[in-house]
C-alpha atoms as a PDB file:
ATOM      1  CA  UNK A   1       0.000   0.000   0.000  1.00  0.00           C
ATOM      2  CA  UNK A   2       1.863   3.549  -1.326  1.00  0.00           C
ATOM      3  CA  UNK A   3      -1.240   5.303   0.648  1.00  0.00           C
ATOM      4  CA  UNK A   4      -1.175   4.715   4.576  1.00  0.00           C
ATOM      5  CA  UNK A   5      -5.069   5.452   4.902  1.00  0.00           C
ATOM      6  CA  UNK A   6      -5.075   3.920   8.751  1.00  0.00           C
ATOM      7  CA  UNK A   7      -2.328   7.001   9.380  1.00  0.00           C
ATOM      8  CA  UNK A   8      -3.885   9.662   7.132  1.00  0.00           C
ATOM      9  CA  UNK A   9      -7.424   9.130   9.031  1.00  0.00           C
ATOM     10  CA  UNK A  10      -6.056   8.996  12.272  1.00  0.00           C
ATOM     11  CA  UNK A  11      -3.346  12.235  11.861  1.00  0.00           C
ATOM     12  CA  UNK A  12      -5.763  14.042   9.717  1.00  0.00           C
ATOM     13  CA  UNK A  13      -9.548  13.580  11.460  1.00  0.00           C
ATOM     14  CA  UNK A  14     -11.094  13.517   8.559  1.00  0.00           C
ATOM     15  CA  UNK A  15     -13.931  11.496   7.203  1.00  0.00           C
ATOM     16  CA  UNK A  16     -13.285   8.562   4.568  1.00  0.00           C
ATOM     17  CA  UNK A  17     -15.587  10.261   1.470  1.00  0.00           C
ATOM     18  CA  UNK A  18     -13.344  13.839   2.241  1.00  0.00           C
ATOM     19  CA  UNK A  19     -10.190  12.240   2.336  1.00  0.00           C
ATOM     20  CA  UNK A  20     -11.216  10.045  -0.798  1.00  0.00           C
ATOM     21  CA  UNK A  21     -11.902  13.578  -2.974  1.00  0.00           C
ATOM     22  CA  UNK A  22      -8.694  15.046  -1.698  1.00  0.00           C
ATOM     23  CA  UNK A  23      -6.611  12.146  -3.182  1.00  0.00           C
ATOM     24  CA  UNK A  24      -8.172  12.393  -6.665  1.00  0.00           C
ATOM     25  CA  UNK A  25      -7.611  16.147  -6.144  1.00  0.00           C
ATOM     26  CA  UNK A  26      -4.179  15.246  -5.830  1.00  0.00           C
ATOM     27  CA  UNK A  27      -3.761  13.175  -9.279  1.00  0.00           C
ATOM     28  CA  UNK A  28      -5.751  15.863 -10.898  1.00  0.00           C
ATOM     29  CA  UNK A  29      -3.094  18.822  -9.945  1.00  0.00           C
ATOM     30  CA  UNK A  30      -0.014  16.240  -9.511  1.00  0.00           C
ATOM     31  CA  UNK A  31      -0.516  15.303 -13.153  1.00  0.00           C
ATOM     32  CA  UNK A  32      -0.046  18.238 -14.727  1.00  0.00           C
ATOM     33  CA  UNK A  33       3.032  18.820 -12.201  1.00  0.00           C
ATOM     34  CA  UNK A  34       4.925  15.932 -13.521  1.00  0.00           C
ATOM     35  CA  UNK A  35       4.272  16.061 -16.794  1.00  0.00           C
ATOM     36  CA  UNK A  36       5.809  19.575 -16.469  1.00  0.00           C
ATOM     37  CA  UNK A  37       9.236  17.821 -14.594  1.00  0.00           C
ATOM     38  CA  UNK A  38       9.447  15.172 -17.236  1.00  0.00           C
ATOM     39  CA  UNK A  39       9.789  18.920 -19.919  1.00  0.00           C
ATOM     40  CA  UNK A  40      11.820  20.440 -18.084  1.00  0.00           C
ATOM     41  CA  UNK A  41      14.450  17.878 -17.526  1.00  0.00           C
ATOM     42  CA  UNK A  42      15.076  18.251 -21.808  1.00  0.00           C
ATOM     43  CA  UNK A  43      16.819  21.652 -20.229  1.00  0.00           C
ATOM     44  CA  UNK A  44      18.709  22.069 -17.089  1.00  0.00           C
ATOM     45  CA  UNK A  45      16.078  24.505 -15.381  1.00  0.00           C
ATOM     46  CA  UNK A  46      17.436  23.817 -11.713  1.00  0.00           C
ATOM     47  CA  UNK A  47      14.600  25.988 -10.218  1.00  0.00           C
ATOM     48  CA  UNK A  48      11.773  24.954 -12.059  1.00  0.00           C
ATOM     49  CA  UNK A  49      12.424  21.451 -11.389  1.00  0.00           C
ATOM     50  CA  UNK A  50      12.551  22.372  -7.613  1.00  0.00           C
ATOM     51  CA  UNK A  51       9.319  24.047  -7.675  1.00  0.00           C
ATOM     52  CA  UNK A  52       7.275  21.340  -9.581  1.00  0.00           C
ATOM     53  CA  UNK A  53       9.119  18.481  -6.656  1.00  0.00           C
ATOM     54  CA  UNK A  54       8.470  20.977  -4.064  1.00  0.00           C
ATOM     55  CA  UNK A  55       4.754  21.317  -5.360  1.00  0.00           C
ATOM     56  CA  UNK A  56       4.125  17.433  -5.354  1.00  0.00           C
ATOM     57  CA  UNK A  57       6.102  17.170  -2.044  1.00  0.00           C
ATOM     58  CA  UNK A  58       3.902  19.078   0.208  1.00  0.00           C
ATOM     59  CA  UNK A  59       0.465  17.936  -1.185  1.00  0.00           C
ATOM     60  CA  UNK A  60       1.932  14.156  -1.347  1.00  0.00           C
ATOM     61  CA  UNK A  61       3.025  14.755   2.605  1.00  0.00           C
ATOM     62  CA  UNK A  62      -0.688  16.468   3.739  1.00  0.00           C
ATOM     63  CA  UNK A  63      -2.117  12.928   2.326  1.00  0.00           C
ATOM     64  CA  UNK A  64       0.639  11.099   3.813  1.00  0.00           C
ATOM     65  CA  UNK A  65       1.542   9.169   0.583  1.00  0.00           C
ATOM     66  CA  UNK A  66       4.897   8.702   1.837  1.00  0.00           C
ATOM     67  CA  UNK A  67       6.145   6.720  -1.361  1.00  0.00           C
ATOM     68  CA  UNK A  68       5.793  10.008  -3.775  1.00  0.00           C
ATOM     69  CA  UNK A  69       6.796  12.367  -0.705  1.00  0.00           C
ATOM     70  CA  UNK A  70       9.987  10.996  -0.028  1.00  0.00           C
ATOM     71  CA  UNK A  71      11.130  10.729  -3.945  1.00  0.00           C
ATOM     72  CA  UNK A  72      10.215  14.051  -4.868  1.00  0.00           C
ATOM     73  CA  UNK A  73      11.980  15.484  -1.825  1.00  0.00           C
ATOM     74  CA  UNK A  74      14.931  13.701  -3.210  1.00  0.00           C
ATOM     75  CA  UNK A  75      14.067  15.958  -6.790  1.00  0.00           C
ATOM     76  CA  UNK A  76      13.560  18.716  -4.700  1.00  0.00           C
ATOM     77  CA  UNK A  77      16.975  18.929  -3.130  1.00  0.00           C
ATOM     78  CA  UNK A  78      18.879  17.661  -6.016  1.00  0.00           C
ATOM     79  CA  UNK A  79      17.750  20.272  -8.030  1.00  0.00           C
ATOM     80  CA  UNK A  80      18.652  22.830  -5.249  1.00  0.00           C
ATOM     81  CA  UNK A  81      22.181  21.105  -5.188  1.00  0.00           C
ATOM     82  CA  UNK A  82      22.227  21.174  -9.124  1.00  0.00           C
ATOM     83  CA  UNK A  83      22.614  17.919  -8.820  1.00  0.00           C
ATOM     84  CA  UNK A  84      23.444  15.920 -12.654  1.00  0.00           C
ATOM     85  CA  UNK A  85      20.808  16.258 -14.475  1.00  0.00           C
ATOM     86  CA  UNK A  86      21.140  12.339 -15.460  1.00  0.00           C
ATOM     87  CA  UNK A  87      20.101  11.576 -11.884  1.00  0.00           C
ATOM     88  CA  UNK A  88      17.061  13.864 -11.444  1.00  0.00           C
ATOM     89  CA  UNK A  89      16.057  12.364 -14.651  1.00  0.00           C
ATOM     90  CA  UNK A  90      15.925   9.179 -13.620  1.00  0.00           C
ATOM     91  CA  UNK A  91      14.486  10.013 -10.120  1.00  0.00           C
ATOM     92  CA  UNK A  92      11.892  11.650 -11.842  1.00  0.00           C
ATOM     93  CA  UNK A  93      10.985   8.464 -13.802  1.00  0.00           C
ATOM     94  CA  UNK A  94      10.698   6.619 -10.373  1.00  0.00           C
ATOM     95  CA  UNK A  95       8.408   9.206  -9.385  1.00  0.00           C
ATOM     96  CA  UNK A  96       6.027   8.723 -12.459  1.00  0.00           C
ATOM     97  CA  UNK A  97       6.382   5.077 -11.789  1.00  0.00           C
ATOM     98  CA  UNK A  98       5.642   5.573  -8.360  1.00  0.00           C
ATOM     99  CA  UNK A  99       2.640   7.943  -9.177  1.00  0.00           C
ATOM    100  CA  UNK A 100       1.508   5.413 -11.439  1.00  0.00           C
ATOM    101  CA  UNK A 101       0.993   2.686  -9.007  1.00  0.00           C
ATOM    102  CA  UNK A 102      -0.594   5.465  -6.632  1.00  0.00           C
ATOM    103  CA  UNK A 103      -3.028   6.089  -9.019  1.00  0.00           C
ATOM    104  CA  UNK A 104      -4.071   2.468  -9.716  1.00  0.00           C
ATOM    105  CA  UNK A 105      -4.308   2.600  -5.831  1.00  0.00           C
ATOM    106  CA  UNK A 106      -7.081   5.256  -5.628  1.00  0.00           C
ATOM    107  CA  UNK A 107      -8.884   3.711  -8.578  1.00  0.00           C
ATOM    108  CA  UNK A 108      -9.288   0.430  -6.835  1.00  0.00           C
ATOM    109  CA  UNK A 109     -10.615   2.772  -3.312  1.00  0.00           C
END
């Protein structure tokens, strides 16, 4: 499970059907985001690439989907560091991977 529901109810306090729109909330405004980090790794645009991961970071951590959270904090920094552009590329492909499987997760409920 990429979603800890038990953890999200329990920190959040928040009923099942509210929690339930916020996550496909989150696909609709997470989708856009990475298909905006998978363009902008063609260039080296350190600080967009740090907002979009910072963007997916924060709502991914309010739903407590840890999986995405803790990859796109990885973008996040690396692009702060400048890191090679080779690795954020392939962390972001772990991330779409990841957000893949997180998706198939909601669909199911």
């Amino acid at each position: 499970m990429l979603i800890d529901r038990e953890k999200a109810f329990r920190e959040l306090d928040m009923p099942e059907e509210l929690f339930n729109e916020l996550l496909d909330m989150f696909i609709e405004q997470t989708e856009p985001a990475m298909k905006m980090l998978e363009e902008i790794t063609r260039g080296t645009d350190y600080e967009e690439i740090r907002k979009s991961a910072h963007l997916i970071n924060g709502s991914a951590g309010n739903l407590r989907i840890e999986g995405i959270q803790t990859i796109a904090k990885q973008i996040e920094l690396g692009a702060s560091q400048k890191q090679d552009i080779e690795i954020l590329k392939s962390n972001i492909e772990k991330l779409r991977m990841t957000f893949e499987e997180v998706k198939k997760e909601i669909a199911r409920g």
